[in-house]
Protein backbone atom coordinates (compact mmCIF):
# COMPACT_ATOMS: atom_id res chain seq x y z
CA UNK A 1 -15.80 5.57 3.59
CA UNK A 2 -17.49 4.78 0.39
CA UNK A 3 -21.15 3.83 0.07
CA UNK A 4 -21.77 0.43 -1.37
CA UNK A 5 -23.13 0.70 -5.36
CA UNK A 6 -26.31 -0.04 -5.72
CA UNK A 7 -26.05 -3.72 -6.54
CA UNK A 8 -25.17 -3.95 -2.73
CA UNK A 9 -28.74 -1.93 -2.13
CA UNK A 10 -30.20 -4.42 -4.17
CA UNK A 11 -29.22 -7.30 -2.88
CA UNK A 12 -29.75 -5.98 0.40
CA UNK A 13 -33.72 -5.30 -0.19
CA UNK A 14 -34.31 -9.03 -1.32
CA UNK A 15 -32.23 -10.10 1.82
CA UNK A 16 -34.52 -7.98 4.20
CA UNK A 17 -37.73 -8.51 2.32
CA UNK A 18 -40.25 -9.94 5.03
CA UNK A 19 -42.91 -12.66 4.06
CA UNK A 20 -46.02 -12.05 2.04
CA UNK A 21 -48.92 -12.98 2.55
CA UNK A 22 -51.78 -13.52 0.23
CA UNK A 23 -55.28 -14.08 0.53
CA UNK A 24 -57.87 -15.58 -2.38
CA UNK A 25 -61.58 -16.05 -1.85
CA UNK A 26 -62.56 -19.13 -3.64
CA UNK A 27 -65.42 -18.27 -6.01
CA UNK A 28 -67.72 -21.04 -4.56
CA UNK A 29 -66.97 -21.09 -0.75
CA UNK A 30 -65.52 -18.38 1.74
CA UNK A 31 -62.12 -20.35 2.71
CA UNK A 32 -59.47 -18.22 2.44
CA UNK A 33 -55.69 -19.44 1.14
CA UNK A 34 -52.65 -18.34 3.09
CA UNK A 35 -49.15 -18.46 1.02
CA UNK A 36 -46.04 -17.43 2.80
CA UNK A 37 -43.19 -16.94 0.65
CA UNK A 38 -39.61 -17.28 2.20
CA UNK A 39 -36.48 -15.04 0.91
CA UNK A 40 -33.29 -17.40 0.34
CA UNK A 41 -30.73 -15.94 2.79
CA UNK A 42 -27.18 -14.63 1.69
CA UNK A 43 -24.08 -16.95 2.54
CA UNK A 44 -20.97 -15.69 4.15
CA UNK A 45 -18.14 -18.09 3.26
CA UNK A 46 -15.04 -18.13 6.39
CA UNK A 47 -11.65 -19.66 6.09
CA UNK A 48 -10.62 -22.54 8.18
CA UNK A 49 -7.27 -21.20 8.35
CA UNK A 50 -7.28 -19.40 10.87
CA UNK A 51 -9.33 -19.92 14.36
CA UNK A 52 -12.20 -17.71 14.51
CA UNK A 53 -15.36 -17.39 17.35
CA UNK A 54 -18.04 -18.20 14.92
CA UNK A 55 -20.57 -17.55 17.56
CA UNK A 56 -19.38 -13.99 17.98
CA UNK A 57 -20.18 -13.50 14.26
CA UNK A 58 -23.55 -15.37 14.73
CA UNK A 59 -27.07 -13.38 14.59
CA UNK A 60 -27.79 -11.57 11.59
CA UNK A 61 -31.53 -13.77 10.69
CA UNK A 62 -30.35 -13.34 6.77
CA UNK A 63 -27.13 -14.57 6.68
CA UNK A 64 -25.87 -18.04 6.82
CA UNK A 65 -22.02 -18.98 7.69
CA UNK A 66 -20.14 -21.33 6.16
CA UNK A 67 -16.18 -22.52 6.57
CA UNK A 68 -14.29 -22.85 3.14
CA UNK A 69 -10.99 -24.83 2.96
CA UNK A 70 -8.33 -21.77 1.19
CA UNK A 71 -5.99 -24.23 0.17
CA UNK A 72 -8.75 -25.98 -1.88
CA UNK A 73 -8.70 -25.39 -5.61
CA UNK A 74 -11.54 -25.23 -5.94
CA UNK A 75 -14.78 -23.64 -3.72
CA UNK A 76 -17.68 -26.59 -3.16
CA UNK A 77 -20.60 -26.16 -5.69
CA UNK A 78 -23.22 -26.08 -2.79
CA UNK A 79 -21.24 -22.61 -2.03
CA UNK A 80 -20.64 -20.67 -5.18
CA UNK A 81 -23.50 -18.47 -4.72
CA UNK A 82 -22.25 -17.34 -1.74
CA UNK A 83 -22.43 -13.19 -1.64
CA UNK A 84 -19.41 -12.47 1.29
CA UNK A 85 -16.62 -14.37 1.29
CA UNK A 86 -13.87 -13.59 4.08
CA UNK A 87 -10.05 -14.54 2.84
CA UNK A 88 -6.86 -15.35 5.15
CA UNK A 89 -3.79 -17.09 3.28
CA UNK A 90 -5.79 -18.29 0.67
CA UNK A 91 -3.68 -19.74 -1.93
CA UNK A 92 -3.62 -18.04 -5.69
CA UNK A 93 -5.61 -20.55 -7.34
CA UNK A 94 -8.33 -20.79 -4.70
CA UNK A 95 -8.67 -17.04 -5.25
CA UNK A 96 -8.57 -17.15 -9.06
CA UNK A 97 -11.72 -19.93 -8.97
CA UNK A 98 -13.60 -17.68 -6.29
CA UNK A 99 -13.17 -14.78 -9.39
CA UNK A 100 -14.09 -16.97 -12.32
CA UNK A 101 -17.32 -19.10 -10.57
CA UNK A 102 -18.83 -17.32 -7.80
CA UNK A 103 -21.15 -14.51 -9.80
CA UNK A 104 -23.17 -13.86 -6.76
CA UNK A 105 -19.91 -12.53 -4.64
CA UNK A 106 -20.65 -8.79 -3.43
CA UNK A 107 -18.12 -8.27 -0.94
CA UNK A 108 -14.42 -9.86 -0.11
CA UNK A 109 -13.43 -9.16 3.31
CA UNK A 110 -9.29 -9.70 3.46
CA UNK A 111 -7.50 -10.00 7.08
CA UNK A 112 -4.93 -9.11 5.41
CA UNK A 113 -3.55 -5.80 6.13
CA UNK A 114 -2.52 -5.25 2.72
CA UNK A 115 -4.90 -7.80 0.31
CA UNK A 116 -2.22 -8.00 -3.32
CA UNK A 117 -3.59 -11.53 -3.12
CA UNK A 118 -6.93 -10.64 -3.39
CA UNK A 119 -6.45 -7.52 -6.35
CA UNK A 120 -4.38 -9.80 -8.62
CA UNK A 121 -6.86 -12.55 -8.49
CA UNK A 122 -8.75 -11.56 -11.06
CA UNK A 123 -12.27 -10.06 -9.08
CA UNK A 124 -14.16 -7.44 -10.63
CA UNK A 125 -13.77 -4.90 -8.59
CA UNK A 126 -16.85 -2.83 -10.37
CA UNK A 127 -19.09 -4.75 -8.75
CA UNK A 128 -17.57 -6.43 -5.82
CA UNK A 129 -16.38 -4.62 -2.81
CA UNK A 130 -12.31 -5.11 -1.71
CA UNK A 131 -11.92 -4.27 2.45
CA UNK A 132 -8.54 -4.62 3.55
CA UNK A 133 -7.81 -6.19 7.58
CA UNK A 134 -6.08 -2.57 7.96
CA UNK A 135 -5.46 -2.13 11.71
CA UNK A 136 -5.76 -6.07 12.72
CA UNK A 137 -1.72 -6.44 12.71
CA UNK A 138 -0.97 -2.67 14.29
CA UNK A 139 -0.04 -4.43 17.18
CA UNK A 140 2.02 -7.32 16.32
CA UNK A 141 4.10 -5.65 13.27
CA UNK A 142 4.99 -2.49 15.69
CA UNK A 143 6.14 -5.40 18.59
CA UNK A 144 8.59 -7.07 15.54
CA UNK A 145 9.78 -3.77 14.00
CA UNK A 146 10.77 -2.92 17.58
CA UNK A 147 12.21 -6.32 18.27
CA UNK A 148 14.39 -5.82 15.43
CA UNK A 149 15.08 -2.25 16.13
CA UNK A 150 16.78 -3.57 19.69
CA UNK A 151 18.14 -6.48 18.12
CA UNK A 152 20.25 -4.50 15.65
CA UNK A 153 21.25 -1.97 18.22
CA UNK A 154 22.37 -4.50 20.75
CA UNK A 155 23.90 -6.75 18.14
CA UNK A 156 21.62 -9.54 19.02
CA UNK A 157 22.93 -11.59 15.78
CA UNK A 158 26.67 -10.71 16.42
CA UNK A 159 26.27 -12.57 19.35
CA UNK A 160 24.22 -15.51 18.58
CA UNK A 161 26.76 -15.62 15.35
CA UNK A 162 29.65 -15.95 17.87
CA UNK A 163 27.95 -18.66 19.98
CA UNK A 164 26.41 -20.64 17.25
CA UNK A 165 29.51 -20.63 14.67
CA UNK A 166 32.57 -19.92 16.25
CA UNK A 167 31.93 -20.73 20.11
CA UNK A 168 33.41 -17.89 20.78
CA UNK A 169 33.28 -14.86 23.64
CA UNK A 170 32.38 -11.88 21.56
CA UNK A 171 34.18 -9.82 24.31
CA UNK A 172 33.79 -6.51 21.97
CA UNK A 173 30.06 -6.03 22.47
CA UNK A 174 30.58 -6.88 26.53
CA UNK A 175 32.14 -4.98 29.43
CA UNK A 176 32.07 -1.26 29.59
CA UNK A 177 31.34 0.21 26.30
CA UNK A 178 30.84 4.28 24.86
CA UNK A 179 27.39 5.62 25.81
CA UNK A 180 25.79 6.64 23.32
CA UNK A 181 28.68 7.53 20.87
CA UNK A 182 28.50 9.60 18.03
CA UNK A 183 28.39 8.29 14.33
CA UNK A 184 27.22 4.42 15.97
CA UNK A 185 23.61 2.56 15.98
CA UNK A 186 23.74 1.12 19.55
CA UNK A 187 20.91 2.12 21.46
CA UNK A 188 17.37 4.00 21.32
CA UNK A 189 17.69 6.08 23.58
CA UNK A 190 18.41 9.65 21.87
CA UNK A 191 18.16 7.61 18.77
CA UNK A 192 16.97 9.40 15.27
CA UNK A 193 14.24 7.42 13.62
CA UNK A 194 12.49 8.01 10.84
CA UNK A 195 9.41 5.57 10.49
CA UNK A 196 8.58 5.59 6.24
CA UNK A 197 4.68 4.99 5.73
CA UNK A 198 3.56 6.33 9.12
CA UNK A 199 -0.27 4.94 9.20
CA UNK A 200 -1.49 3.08 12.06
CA UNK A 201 1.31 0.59 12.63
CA UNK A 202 3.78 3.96 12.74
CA UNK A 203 1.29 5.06 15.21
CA UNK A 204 1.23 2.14 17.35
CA UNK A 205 4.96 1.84 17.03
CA UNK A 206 5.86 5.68 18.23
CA UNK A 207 5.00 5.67 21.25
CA UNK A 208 7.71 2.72 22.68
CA UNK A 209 10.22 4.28 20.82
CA UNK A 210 9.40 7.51 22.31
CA UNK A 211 9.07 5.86 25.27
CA UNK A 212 12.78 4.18 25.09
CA UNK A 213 14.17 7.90 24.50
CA UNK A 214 14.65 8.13 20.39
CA UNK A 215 13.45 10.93 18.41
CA UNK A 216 10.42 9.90 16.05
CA UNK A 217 9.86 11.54 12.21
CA UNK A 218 7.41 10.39 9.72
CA UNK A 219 7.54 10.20 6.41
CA UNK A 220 4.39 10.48 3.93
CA UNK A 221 3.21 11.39 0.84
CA UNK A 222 1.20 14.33 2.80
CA UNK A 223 2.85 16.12 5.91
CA UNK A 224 1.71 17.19 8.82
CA UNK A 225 0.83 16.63 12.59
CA UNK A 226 -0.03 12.46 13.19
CA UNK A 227 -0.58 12.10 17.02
CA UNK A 228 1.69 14.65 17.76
CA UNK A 229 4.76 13.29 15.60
CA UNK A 230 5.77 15.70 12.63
CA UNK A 231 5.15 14.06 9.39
CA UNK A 232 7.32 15.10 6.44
CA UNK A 233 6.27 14.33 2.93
CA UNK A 234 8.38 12.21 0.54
CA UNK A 235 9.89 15.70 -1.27
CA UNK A 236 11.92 16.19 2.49
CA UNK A 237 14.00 12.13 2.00
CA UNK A 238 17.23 14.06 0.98
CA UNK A 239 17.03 16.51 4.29
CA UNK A 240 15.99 13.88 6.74
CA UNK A 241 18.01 10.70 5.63
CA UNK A 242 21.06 12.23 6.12
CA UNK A 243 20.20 12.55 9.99
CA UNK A 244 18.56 9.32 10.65
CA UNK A 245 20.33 6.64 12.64
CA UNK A 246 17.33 3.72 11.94
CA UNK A 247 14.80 4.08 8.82
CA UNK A 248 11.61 1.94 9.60
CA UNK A 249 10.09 1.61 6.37
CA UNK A 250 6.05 0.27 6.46
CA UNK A 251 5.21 0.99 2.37
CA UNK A 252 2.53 -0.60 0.90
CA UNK A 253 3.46 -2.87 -1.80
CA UNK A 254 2.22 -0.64 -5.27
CA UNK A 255 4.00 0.74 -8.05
CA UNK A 256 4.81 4.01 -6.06
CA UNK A 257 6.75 2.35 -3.70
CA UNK A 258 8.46 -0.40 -5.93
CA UNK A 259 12.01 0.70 -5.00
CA UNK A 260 11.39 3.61 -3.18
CA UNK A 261 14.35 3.35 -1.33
CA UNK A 262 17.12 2.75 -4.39
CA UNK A 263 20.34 3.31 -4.63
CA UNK A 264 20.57 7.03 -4.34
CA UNK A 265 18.38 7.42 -1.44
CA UNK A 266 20.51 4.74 0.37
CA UNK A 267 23.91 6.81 -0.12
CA UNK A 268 21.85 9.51 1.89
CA UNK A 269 22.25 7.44 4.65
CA UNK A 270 24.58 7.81 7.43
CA UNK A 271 27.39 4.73 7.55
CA UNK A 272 26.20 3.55 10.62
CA UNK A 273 22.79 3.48 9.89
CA UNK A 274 20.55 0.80 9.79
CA UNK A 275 17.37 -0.23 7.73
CA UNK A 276 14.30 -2.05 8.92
CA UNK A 277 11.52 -3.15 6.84
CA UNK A 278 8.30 -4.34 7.72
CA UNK A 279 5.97 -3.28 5.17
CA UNK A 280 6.41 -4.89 1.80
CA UNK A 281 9.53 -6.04 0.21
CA UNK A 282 8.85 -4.83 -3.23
CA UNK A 283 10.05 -1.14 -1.79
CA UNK A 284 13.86 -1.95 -0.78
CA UNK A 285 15.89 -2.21 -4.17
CA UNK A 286 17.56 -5.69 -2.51
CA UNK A 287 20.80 -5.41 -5.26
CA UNK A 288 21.44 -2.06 -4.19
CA UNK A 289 21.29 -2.65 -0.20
CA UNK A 290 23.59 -5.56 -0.27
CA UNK A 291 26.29 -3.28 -2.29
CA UNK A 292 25.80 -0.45 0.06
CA UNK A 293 26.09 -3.65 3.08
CA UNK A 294 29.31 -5.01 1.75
CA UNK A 295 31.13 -1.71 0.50
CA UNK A 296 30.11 -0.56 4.71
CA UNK A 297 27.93 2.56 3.10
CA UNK A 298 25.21 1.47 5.82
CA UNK A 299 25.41 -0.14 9.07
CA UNK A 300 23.37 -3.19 8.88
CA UNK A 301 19.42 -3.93 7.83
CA UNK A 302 16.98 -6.24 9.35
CA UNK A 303 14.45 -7.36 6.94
CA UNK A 304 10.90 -8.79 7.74
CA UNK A 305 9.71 -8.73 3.76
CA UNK A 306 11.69 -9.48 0.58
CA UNK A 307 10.40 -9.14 -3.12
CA UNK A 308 10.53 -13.20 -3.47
CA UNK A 309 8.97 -15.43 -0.63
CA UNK A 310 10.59 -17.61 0.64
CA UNK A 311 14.06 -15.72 -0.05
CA UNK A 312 15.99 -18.08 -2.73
CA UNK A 313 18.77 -19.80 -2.07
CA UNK A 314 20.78 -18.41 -4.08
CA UNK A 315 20.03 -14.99 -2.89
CA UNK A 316 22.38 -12.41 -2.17
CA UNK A 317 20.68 -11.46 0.85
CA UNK A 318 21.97 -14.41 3.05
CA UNK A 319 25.69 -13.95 2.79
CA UNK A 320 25.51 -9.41 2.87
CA UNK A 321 27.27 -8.78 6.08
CA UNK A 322 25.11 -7.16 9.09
CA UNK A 323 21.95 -8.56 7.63
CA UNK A 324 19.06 -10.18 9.87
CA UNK A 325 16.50 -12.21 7.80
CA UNK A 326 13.46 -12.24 9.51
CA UNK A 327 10.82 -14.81 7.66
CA UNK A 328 8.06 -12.37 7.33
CA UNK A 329 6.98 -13.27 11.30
CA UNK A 330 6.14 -9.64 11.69
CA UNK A 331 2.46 -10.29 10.96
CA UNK A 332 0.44 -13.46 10.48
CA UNK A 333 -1.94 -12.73 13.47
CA UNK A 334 -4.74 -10.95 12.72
CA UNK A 335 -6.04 -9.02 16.20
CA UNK A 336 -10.16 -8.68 16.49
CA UNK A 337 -11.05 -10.26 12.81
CA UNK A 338 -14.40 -11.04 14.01
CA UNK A 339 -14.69 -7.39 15.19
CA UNK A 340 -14.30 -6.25 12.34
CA UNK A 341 -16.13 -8.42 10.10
CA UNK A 342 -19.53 -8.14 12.00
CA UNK A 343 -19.08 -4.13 12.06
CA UNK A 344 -18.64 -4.70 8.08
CA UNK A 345 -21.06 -7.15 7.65
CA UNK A 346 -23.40 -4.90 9.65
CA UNK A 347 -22.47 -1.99 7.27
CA UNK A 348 -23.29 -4.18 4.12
CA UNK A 349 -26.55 -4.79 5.34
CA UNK A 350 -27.67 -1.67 6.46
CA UNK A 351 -26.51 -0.54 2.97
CA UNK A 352 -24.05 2.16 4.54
CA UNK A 353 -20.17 2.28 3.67
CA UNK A 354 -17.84 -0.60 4.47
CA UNK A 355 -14.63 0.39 6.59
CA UNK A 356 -11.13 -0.06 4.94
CA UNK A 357 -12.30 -0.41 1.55
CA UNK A 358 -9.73 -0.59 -1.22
């Protein structure tokens, strides 16, 4: 963890500096003069967009909360001295007039597990602390990914295709069928997956896959051990594609992962494999799965992120065969926000270093 710079030591002394007071004897009479001086306290601005317990982030006597509309364009003038501000789905020209107007603003706090919104907006980042809402969404992106690990494997969308658009008995995916057949995606149990970007999501993941009987990998830029799961680096892909049956991918969106899975790495792939993405959408080259989808070079993909959100119309994405679009649902719930922000906020103001800074 990094320590804060020392503006944030600063700003912290003249938040904790206690009242003064000063006496002056009078030249012609022994009445003494008692001035107190008060210290303005530091504002911590909140979104409204999602619920928080206020209270629970109540009881720090230099720090006043306020809410903060992020779909505004525009931050209230009584607030733009504010020195915290927390953002959640704030839209990009709320975030660009936080940048350009609010000089006092020390620290951002995202809830965002991943804060692009926040980095592109313009902030100084010299002087104003970034901490991501790493760990708040462990839970709920691990439930999805697995959702749409067992959807895909079960042919959940087959079947809801049959019902929907042709009213039809999809008798091939009923009655007695191969158990666990060679060469075919159709179950986790003595599955081979290999989970790309194995942080804390991969590690909250693992263990129900594990659990359902599939064989777990990692994949990261540094190997090793990760809660007893072997880790391979990134130099291993063309050893450990070939022998995957699902690829979870969780990247980060950055330049180092803008297509990281391309065309080449896709024709590693085993026919029958499928791809599931939950991490950003920037790291799936989206031309190159859909050619490998329709020329049957990979078994199917179910897709949680996409490089432009909403997905266009006129994308390719919605007609490529064995495709599940999933409206980036994975997330959106951030899990013990106000945890977090008063272990932060008590950080800040002890002048020690914030957790999950960028």
């Amino acid at each position: 963890m990094r320590t804060p710079p020392t503006h944030f030591l600063k700003a912290l002394n003249s938040h904790l500096a206690v009242p003064r007071t000063i006496s002056t004897a009078a030249a012609s009479s022994s009445i003494t003069t008692t001035t107190t001086t008060t210290t303005p306290k530091m504002k911590l601005l909140y979104p409204t967009s999602l619920v928080l317990d206020v209270s629970s982030l109540e009881g720090f006597p230099t720090v006043t909360l306020h809410p903060y509309d992020v779909r505004a364009p525009t931050i209230p003038d009584a607030l733009i001295d504010a020195e915290v501000l927390v953002t959640w789905t704030n839209t990009a020209a709320n975030l660009a007039f936080a940048a350009a107007h609010m000089k006092s603003l020390r620290w951002i706090q995202s809830l965002a597990a991943g804060p692009n919104d926040v980095l592109s907006a313009g902030f100084d980042t010299a002087s104003v602390a970034v901490t991501t809402g790493s760990g708040l969404h462990d839970r709920t992106v691990a439930e999805h990914a697995l959702a749409l690990l067992l959807s895909s494997a079960r042919r959940l969308h087959e079947m809801r295709d049959a019902q929907i658009l042709h009213g039809a008995w999809p008798g091939h995916l009923g009655g007695p069928q191969p158990d666990r057949e060679p060469g075919t995606f159709r179950t986790l149990r003595d599955a081979r997956v290999a989970i790309w970007g194995f942080g804390n999501i991969a590690k909250t993941l693992t263990p129900h896959l594990v659990a359902l009987g599939s064989t777990v990998r990692g994949i990261a830029r540094r190997r090793g051990v990760r809660d007893g799961i072997e880790v391979y680096g990134e130099e291993s892909l063309g050893e450990l594609l070939p022998q995957t049956d699902a690829l979870v991918m969780i990247l980060p969106g950055d330049a180092s992962t803008r297509h990281a899975l391309n065309k080449e790495r896709l024709a590693l792939l085993p026919k029958h494999a499928w791809v599931v993405n939950v991490g950003r959408g920037s790291s799936i080259d989206e031309d190159a799965l859909v050619d490998a989808l329709e020329r049957g070079e990979v078994g199917g993909a179910a897709l949680d992120v996409f490089e432009t959100e909403p997905l266009p119309e006129g994308s390719r994405l919605w007609k490529a065969p064995n495709l599940v679009v999933s409206p980036h649902a994975a997330g959106g719930r951030p899990q013990g926000s106000e945890a977090l922000i008063v272990e932060n906020l008590r950080r800040f103001l002890a002048g020690q270093g914030l957790k999950n800074v960028i």
